[in-house]
Protein backbone atom coordinates (compact mmCIF):
# COMPACT_ATOMS: atom_id res chain seq x y z
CA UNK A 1 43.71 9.24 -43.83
CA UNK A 2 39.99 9.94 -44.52
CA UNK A 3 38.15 10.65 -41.64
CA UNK A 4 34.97 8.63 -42.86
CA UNK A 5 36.90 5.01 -42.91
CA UNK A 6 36.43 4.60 -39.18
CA UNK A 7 32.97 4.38 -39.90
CA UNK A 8 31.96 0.19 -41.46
CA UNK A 9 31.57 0.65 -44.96
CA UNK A 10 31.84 -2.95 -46.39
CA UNK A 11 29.15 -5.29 -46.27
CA UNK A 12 28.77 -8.16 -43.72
CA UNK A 13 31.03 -11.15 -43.71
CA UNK A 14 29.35 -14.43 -43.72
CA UNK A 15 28.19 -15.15 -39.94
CA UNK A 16 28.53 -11.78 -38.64
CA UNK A 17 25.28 -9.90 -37.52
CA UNK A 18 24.56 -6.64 -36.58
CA UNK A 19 23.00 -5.60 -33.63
CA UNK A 20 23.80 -6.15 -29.73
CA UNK A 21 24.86 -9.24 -28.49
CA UNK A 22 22.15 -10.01 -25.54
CA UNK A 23 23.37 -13.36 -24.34
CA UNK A 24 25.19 -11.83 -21.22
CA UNK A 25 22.59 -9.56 -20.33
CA UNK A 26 20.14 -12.44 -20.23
CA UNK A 27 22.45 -14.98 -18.44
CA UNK A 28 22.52 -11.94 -15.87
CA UNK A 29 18.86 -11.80 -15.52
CA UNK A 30 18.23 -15.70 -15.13
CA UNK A 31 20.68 -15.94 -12.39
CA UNK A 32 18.59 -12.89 -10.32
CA UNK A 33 15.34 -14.77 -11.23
CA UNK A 34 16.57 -17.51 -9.43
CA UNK A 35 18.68 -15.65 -6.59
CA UNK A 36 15.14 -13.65 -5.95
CA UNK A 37 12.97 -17.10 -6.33
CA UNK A 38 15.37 -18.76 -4.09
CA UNK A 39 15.54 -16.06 -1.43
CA UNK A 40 11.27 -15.76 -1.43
CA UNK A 41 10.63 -19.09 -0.83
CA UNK A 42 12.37 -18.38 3.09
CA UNK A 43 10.85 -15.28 3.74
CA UNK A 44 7.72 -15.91 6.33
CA UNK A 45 4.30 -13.42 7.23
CA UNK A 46 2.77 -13.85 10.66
CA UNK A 47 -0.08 -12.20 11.12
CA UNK A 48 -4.39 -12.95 12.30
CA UNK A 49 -6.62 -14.11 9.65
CA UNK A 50 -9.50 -12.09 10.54
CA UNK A 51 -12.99 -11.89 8.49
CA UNK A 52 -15.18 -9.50 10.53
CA UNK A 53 -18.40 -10.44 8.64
CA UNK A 54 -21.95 -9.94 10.45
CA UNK A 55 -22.53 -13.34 10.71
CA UNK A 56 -23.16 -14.87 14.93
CA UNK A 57 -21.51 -17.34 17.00
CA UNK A 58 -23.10 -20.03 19.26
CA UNK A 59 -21.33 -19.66 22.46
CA UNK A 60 -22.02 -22.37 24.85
CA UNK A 61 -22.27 -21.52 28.99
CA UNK A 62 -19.06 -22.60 30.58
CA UNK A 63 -17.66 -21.20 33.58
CA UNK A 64 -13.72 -21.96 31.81
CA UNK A 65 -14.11 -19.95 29.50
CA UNK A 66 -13.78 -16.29 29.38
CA UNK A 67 -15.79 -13.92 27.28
CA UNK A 68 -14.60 -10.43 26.36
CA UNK A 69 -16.74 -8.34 24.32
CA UNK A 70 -16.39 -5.07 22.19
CA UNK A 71 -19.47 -3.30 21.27
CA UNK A 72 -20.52 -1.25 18.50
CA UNK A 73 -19.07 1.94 20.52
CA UNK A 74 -15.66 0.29 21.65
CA UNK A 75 -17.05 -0.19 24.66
CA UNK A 76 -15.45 -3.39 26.82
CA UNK A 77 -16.87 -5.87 28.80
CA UNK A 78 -15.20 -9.13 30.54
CA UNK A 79 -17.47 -12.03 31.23
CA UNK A 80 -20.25 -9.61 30.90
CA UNK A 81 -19.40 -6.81 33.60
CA UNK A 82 -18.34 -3.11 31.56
CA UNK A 83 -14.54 -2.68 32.30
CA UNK A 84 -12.12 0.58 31.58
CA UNK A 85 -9.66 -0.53 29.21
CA UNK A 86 -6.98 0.51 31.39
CA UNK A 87 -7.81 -2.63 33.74
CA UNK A 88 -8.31 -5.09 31.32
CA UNK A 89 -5.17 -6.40 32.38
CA UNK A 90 -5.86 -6.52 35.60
CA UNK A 91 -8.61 -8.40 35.41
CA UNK A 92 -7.44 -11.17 32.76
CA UNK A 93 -4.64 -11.84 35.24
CA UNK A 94 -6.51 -12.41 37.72
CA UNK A 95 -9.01 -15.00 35.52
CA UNK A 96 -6.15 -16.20 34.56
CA UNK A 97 -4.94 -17.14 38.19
CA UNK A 98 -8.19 -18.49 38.67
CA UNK A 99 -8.13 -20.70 35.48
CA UNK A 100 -4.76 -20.52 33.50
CA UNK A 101 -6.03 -23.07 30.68
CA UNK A 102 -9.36 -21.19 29.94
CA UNK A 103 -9.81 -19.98 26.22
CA UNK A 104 -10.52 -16.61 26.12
CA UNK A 105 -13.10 -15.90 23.28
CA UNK A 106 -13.07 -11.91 22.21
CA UNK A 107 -16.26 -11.23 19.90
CA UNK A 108 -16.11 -7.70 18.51
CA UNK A 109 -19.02 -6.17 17.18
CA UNK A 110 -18.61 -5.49 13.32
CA UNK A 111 -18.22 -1.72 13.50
CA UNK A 112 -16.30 -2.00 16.38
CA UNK A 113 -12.30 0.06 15.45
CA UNK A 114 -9.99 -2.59 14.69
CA UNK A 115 -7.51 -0.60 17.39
CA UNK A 116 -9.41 -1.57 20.75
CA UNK A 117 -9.52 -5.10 18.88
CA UNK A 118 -5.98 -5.56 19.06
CA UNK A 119 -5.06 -3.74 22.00
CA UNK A 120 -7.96 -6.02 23.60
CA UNK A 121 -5.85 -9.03 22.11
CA UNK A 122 -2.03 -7.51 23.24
CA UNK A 123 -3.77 -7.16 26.65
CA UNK A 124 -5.07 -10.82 26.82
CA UNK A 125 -1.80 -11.90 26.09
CA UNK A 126 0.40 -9.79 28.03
CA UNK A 127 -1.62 -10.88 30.96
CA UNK A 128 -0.71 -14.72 30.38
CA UNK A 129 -3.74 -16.15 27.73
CA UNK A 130 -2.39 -18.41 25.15
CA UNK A 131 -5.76 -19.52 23.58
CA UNK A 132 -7.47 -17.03 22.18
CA UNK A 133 -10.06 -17.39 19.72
CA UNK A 134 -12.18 -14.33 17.93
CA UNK A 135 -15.59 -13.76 16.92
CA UNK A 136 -18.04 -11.41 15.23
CA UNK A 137 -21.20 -10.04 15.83
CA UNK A 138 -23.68 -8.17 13.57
């Protein structure tokens, strides 16, 4: 027996090809297309839509509505008097007491830090505001 016959010396048959056959690799790709298409189409992001452009908001006087603002230094203020950020709880509860259906409106300066933003927000929240609307200032 000659070691060289296990090699294919004789030329293609009719209909034979060389090369791999690919067909099972691609039927295994189209069916993960689809299991990862399928599976995407459930999958939903929450999140706040924020632009924090320098643009200015026309706020209209109403006693229902309370104002919280961040300045330029992170400083806080609620319906205009400077609070710690340690009370801002406090205080939104007890607005809120007063007037549980008032919109709270939170303009943040534009170089205010995005963290006293959100804990500003978490706080509103925690202490029972449901409408809470955002705004910029330049």
């Amino acid at each position: 027996m000659n070691h060289t016959s296990r090699f294919r010396t004789h030329p293609l048959r009719r209909g034979e090809s060389e090369g791999v056959n690919l067909t099972p690799m691609l039927d295994v790709v189209f069916i993960m297309l689809i299991f990862f298409i399928v599976t995407a189409s459930f999958v939903k992001e929450f999140g706040i839509d924020l632009s924090r452009s320098a643009g200015s908001m026309k706020t209209t006087e109403e006693k229902s509505v309370i104002l919280i603002t961040i300045s330029a230094t992170d400083r806080v203020w609620i319906d205009r008097r400077p609070v710690d950020i340690g009370s801002i709880r406090a205080n939104m509860e007890r607005l809120m007491a007063e007037n549980p259906n008032a919109p709270v409106v939170v303009r943040a300066d534009a170089s205010s830090s995005n963290g006293v933003l959100v804990e500003v927000i978490d706080l509103a929240r925690q202490a029972g505001a449901v409408n809470i609307s955002l705004s910029s200032e330049g």
